[in-house]
C-alpha atoms as a PDB file:
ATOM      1  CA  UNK A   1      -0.296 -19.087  27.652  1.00  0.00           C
ATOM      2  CA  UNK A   2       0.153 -19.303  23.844  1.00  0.00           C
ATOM      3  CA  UNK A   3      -1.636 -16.588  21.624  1.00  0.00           C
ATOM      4  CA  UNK A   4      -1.665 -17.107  17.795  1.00  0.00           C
ATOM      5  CA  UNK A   5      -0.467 -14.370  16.219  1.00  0.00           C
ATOM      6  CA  UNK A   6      -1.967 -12.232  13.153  1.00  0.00           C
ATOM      7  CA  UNK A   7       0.401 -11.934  10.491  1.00  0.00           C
ATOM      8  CA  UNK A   8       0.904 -11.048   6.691  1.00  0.00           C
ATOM      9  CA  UNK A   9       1.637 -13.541   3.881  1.00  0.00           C
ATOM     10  CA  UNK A  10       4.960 -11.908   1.727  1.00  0.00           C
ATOM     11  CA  UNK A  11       5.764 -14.945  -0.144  1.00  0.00           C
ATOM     12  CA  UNK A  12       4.334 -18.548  -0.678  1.00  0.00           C
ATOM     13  CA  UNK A  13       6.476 -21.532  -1.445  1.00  0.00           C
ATOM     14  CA  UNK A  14       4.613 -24.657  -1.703  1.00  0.00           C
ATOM     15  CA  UNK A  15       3.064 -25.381   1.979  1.00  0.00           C
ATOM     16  CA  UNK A  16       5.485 -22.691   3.742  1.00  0.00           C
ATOM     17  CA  UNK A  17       4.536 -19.126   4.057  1.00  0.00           C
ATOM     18  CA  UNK A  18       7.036 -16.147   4.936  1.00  0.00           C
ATOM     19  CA  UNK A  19       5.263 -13.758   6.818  1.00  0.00           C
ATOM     20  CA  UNK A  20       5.655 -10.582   8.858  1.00  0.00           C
ATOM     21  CA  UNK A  21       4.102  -8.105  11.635  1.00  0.00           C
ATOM     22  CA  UNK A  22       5.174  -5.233  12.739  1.00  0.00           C
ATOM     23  CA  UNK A  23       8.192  -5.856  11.112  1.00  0.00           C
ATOM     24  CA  UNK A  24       9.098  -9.218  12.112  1.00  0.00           C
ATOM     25  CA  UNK A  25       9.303 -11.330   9.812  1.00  0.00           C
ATOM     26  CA  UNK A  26       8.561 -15.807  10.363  1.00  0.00           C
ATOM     27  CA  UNK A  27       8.392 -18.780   7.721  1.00  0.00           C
ATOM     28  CA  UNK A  28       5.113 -20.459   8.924  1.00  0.00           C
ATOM     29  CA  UNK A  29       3.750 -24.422   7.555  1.00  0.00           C
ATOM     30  CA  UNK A  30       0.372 -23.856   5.652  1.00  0.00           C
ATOM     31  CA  UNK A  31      -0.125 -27.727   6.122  1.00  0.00           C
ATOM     32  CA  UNK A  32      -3.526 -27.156   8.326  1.00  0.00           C
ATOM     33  CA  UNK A  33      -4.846 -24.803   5.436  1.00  0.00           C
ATOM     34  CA  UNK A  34      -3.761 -27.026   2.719  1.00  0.00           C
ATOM     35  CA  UNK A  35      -7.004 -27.205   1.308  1.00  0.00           C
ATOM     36  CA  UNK A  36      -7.456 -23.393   1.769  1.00  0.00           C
ATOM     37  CA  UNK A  37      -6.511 -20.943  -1.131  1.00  0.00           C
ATOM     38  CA  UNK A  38      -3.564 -18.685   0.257  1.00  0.00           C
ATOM     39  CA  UNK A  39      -2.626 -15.474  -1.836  1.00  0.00           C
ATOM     40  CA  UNK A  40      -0.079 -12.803  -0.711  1.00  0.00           C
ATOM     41  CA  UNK A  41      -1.630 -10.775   1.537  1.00  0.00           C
ATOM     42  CA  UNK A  42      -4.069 -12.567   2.729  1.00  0.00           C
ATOM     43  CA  UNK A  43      -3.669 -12.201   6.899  1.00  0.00           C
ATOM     44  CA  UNK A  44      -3.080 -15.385   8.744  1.00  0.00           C
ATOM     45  CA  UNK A  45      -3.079 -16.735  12.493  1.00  0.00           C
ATOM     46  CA  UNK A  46       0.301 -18.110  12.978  1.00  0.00           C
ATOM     47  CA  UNK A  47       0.402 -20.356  16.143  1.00  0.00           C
ATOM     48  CA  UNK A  48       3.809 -22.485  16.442  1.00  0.00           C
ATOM     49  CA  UNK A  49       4.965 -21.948  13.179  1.00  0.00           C
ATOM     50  CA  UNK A  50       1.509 -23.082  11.538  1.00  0.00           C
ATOM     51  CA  UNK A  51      -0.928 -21.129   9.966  1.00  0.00           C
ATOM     52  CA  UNK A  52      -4.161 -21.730  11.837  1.00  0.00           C
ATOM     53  CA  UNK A  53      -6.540 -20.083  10.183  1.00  0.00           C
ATOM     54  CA  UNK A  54      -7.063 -17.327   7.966  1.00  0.00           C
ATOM     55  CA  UNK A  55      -8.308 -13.703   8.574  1.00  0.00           C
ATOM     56  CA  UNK A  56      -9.952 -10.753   7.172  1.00  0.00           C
ATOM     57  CA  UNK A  57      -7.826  -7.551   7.777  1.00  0.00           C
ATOM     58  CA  UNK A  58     -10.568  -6.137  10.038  1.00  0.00           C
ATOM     59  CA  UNK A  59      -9.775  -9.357  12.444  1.00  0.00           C
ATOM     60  CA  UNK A  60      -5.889  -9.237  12.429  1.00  0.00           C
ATOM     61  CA  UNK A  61      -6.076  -5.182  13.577  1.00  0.00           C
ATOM     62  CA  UNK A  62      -8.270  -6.075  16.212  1.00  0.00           C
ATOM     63  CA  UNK A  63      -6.609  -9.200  18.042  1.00  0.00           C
ATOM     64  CA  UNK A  64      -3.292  -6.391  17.521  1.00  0.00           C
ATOM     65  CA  UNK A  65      -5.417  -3.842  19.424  1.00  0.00           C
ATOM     66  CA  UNK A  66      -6.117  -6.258  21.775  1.00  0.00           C
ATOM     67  CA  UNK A  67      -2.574  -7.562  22.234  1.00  0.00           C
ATOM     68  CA  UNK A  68      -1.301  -3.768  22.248  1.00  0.00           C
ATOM     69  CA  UNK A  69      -3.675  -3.293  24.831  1.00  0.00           C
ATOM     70  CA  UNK A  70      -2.789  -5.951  27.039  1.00  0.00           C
ATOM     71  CA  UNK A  71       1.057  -5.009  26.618  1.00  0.00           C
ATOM     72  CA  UNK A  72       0.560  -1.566  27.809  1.00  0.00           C
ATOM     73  CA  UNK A  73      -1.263  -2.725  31.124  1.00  0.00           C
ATOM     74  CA  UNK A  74       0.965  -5.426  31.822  1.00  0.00           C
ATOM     75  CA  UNK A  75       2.918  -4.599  34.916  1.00  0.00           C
ATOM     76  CA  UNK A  76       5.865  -6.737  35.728  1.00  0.00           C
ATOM     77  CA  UNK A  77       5.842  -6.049  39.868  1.00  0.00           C
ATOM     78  CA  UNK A  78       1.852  -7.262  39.957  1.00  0.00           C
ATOM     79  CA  UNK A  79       2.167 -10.666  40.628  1.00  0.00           C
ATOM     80  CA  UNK A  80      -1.211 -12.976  40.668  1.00  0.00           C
END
């Protein structure tokens, strides 16, 4: 399973972003949101090194609750 991940625009150059969350930091393609205006700090879902879409701060804290979430239950000896 793939999740996109909520992250931070830090610096813009042409169609590449640099982003970062929770300290990591990525250079993601803004070619699907060419026709988007992209500031710094705008939040963006990164998926595969592409920014996917973007997101108000409200959404990007709560896919990270959810993913928090979902890494504190995850037990590695339960098997499906």
């Amino acid at each position: 399973m793939c999740l996109g991940i909520p992250m931070v625009v830090m610096e813009i150059d042409g169609f590449n972003v640099r982003c970062e969350a929770k300290g990591i930091e990525r250079t993601a393609s803004l070619w699907l949101l060419q026709h988007e205006q992209v500031n710094i700090g705008d939040n963006l879902m990164i998926h595969l090194g592409y920014a996917t879409q973007k997101m108000t701060a409200e959404q990007a804290q709560s896919a990270w609750e959810i993913y928090d979430e979902m890494l504190t239950s995850f037990d590695p000896q339960q098997t499906s």
